[in-house]
Protein backbone atom coordinates (compact mmCIF):
# COMPACT_ATOMS: atom_id res chain seq x y z
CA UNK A 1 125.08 -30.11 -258.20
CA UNK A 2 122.87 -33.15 -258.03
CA UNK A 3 123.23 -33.57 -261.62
CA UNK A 4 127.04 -33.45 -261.37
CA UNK A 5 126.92 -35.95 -258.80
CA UNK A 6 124.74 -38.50 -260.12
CA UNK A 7 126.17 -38.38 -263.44
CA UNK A 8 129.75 -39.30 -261.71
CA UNK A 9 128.28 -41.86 -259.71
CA UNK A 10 126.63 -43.46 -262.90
CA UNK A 11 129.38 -43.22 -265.15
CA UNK A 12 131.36 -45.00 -261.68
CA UNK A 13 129.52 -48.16 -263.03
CA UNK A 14 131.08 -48.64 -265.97
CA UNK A 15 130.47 -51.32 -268.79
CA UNK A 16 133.68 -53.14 -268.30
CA UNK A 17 132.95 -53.39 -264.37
CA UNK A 18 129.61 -54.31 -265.11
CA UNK A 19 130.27 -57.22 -267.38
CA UNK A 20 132.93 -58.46 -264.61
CA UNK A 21 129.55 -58.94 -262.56
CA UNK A 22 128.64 -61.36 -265.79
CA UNK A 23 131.58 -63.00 -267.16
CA UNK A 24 129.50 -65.89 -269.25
CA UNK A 25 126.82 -63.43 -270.97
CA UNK A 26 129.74 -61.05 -271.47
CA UNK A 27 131.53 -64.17 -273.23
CA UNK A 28 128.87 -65.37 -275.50
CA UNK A 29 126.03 -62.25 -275.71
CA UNK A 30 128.08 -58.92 -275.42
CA UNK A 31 125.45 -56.90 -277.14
CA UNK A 32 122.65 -58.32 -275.05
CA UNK A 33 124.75 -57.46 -271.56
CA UNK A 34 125.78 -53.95 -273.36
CA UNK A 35 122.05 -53.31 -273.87
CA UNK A 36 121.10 -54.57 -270.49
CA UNK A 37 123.74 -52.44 -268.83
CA UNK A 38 122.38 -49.21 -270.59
CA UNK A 39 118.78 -49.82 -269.08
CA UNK A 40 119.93 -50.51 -266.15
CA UNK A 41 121.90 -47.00 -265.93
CA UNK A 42 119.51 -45.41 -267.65
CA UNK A 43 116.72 -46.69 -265.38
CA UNK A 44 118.76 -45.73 -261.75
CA UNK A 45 119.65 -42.55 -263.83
CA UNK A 46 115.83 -41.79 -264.20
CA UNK A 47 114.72 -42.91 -260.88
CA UNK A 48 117.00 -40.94 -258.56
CA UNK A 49 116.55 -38.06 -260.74
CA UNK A 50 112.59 -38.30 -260.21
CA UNK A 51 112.89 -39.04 -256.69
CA UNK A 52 115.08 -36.44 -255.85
CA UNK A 53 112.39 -33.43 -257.91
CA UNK A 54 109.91 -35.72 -255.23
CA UNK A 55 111.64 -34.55 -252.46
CA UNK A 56 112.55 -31.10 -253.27
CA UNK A 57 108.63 -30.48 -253.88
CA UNK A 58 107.78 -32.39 -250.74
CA UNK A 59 110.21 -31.35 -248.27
CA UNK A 60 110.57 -27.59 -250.10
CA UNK A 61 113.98 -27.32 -250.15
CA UNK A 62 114.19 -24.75 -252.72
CA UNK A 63 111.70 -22.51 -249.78
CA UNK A 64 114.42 -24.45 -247.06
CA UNK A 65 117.29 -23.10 -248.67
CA UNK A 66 116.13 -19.68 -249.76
CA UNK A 67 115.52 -19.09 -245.44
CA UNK A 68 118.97 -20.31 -244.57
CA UNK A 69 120.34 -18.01 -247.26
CA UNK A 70 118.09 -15.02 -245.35
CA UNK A 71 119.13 -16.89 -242.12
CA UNK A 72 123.15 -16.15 -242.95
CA UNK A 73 122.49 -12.63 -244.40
CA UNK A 74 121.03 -11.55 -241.39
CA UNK A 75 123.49 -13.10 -239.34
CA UNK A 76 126.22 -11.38 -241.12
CA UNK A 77 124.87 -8.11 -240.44
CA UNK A 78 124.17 -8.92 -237.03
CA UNK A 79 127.52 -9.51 -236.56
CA UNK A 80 128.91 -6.56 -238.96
CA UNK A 81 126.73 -4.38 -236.93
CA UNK A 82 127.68 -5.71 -233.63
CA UNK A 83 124.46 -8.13 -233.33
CA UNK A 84 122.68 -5.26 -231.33
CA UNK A 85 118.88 -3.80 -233.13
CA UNK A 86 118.93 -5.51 -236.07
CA UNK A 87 115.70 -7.24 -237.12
CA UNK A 88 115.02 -8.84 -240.29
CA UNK A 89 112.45 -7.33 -242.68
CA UNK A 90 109.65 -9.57 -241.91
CA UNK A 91 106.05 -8.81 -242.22
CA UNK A 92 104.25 -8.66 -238.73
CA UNK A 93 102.02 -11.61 -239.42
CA UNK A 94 104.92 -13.83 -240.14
CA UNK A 95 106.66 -12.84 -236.51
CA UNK A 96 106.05 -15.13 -233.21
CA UNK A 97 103.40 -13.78 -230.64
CA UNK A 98 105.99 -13.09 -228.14
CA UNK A 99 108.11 -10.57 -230.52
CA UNK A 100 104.25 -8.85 -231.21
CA UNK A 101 103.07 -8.14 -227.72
CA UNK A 102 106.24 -7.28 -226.46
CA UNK A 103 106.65 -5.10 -229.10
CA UNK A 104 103.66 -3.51 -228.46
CA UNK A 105 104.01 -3.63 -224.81
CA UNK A 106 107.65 -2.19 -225.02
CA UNK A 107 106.93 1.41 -225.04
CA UNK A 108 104.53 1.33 -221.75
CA UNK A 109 106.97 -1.21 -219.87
CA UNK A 110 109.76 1.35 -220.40
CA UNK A 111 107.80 4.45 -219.07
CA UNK A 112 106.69 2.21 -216.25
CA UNK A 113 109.68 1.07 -215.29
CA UNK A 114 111.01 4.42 -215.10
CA UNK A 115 108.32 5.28 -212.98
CA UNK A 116 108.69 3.34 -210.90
CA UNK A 117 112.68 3.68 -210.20
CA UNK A 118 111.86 7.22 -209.46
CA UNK A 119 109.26 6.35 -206.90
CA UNK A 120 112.11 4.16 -205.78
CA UNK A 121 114.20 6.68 -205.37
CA UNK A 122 112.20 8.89 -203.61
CA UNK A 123 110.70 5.84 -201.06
CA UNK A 124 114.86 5.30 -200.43
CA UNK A 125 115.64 9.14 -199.81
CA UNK A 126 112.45 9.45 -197.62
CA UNK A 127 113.29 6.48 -195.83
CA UNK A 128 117.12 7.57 -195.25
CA UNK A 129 115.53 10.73 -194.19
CA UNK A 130 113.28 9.22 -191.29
CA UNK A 131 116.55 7.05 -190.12
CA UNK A 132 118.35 10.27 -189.73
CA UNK A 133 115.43 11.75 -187.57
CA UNK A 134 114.85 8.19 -185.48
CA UNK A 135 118.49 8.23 -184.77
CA UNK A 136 118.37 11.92 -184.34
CA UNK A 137 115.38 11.46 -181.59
CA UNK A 138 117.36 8.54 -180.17
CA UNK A 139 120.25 10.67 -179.28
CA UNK A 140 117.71 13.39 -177.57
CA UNK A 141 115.68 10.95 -175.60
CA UNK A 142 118.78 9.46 -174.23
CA UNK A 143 120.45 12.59 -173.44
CA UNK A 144 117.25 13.85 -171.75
CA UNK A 145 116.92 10.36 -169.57
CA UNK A 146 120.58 10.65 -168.71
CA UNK A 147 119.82 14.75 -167.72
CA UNK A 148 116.81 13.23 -166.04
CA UNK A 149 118.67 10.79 -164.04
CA UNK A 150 121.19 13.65 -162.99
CA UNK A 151 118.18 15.53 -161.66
CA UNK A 152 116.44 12.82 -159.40
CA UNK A 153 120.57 11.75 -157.75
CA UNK A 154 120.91 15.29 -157.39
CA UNK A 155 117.03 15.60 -155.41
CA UNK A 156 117.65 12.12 -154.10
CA UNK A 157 120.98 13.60 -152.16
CA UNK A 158 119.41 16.82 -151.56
CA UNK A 159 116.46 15.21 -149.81
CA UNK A 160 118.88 12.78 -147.81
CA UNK A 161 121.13 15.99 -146.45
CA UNK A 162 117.77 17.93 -146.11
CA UNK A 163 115.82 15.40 -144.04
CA UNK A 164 118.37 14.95 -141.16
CA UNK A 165 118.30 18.69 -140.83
CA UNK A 166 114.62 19.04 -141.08
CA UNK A 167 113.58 16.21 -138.75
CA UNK A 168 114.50 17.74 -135.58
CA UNK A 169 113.32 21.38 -136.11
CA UNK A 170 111.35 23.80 -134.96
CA UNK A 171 110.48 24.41 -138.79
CA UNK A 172 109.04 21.85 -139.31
CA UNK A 173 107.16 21.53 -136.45
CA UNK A 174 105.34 24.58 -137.67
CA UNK A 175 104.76 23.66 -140.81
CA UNK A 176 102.78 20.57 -139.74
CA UNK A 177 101.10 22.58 -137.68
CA UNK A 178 99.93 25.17 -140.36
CA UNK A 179 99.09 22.36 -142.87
CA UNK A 180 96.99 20.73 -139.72
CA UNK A 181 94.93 23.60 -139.21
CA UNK A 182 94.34 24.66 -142.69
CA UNK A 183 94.42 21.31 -143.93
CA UNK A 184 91.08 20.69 -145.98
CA UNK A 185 91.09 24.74 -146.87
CA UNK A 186 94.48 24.36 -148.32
CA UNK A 187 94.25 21.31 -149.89
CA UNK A 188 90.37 22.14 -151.53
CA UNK A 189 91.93 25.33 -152.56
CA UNK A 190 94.78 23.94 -154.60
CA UNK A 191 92.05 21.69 -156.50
């Protein structure tokens, strides 16, 4: 393709154009200018062509072009095959670090992983579990306190009706008595 190119471009520069550069030495030496001209093209000829092997050896083109060809080949099956698994056949030394470990590291990140969404799992059931019961406790503490509060109005008014009955009779008269006169006995007896 070079070739093709060059040879166009060279053949571009034509005698006739060239000896419109040099009207007198086209006038009075045409075989001198007709000679010149042919070194000249000759010469760029030979130079670009030796320049251009220069760079293809130095920049490695050839290598260049042979990894963009692998480059579109494996992006066409990527995208034949949907782009998903695919790797290209590539020895292991010639693969970055971060493809190797994680390669390597794959397999146990997986079955830790899952691991550890099943201890997930189990911390979230456990812990929906003990909601249920606080709530569940919640419920019975304040239905107790609000039984308990029942219980002390209902003593509270019992005691109030009680006590204007009790203060002015004989009954109880005789029960201070009694608990006078057995009054450490009773009381050391209880303990």
């Amino acid at each position: 393709m070079f070739t093709a190119a060059l040879t166009h471009t060279v053949h571009t520069c034509s005698y006739a154009n060239f000896a419109a550069c040099f009207p007198t030495s086209a006038r009075y030496a045409p075989a001198v200018l007709n000679n010149v001209w042919r070194q000249i093209v000759g010469q760029v000829e030979d130079k670009a062509k030796r320049e251009f092997e220069e760079i293809l050896v130095e920049k490695d083109v050839v290598g260049g072009l042979n990894e963009l060809e692998r480059l579109v080949g494996t992006a066409k099956a990527r995208k034949e095959g949907g782009g998903e698994g695919i790797l290209p056949n590539q020895p292991p030394h010639m693969l970055p670090p971060q493809s190797l470990y994680l390669a390597h590291l794959a397999p146990y990140l997986t079955s830790t992983q899952s691991q550890l969404e099943t201890e997930l799992q189990a911390v979230q059931l456990e812990n929906e579990q003990l909601a249920k019961e606080v709530e569940r406790q919640r419920d019975e503490v304040e239905r107790l306190v609000s039984g308990l509060e029942a219980v002390i109005a209902d003593l509270e008014g019992a005691n109030g009706a009680m006590s204007d009955i009790v203060e002015g009779s004989e009954m109880r008269k005789e029960a201070m008595e009694i608990d006078g006169e057995s009054g450490g006995r009773a009381r050391g007896s209880r303990l």
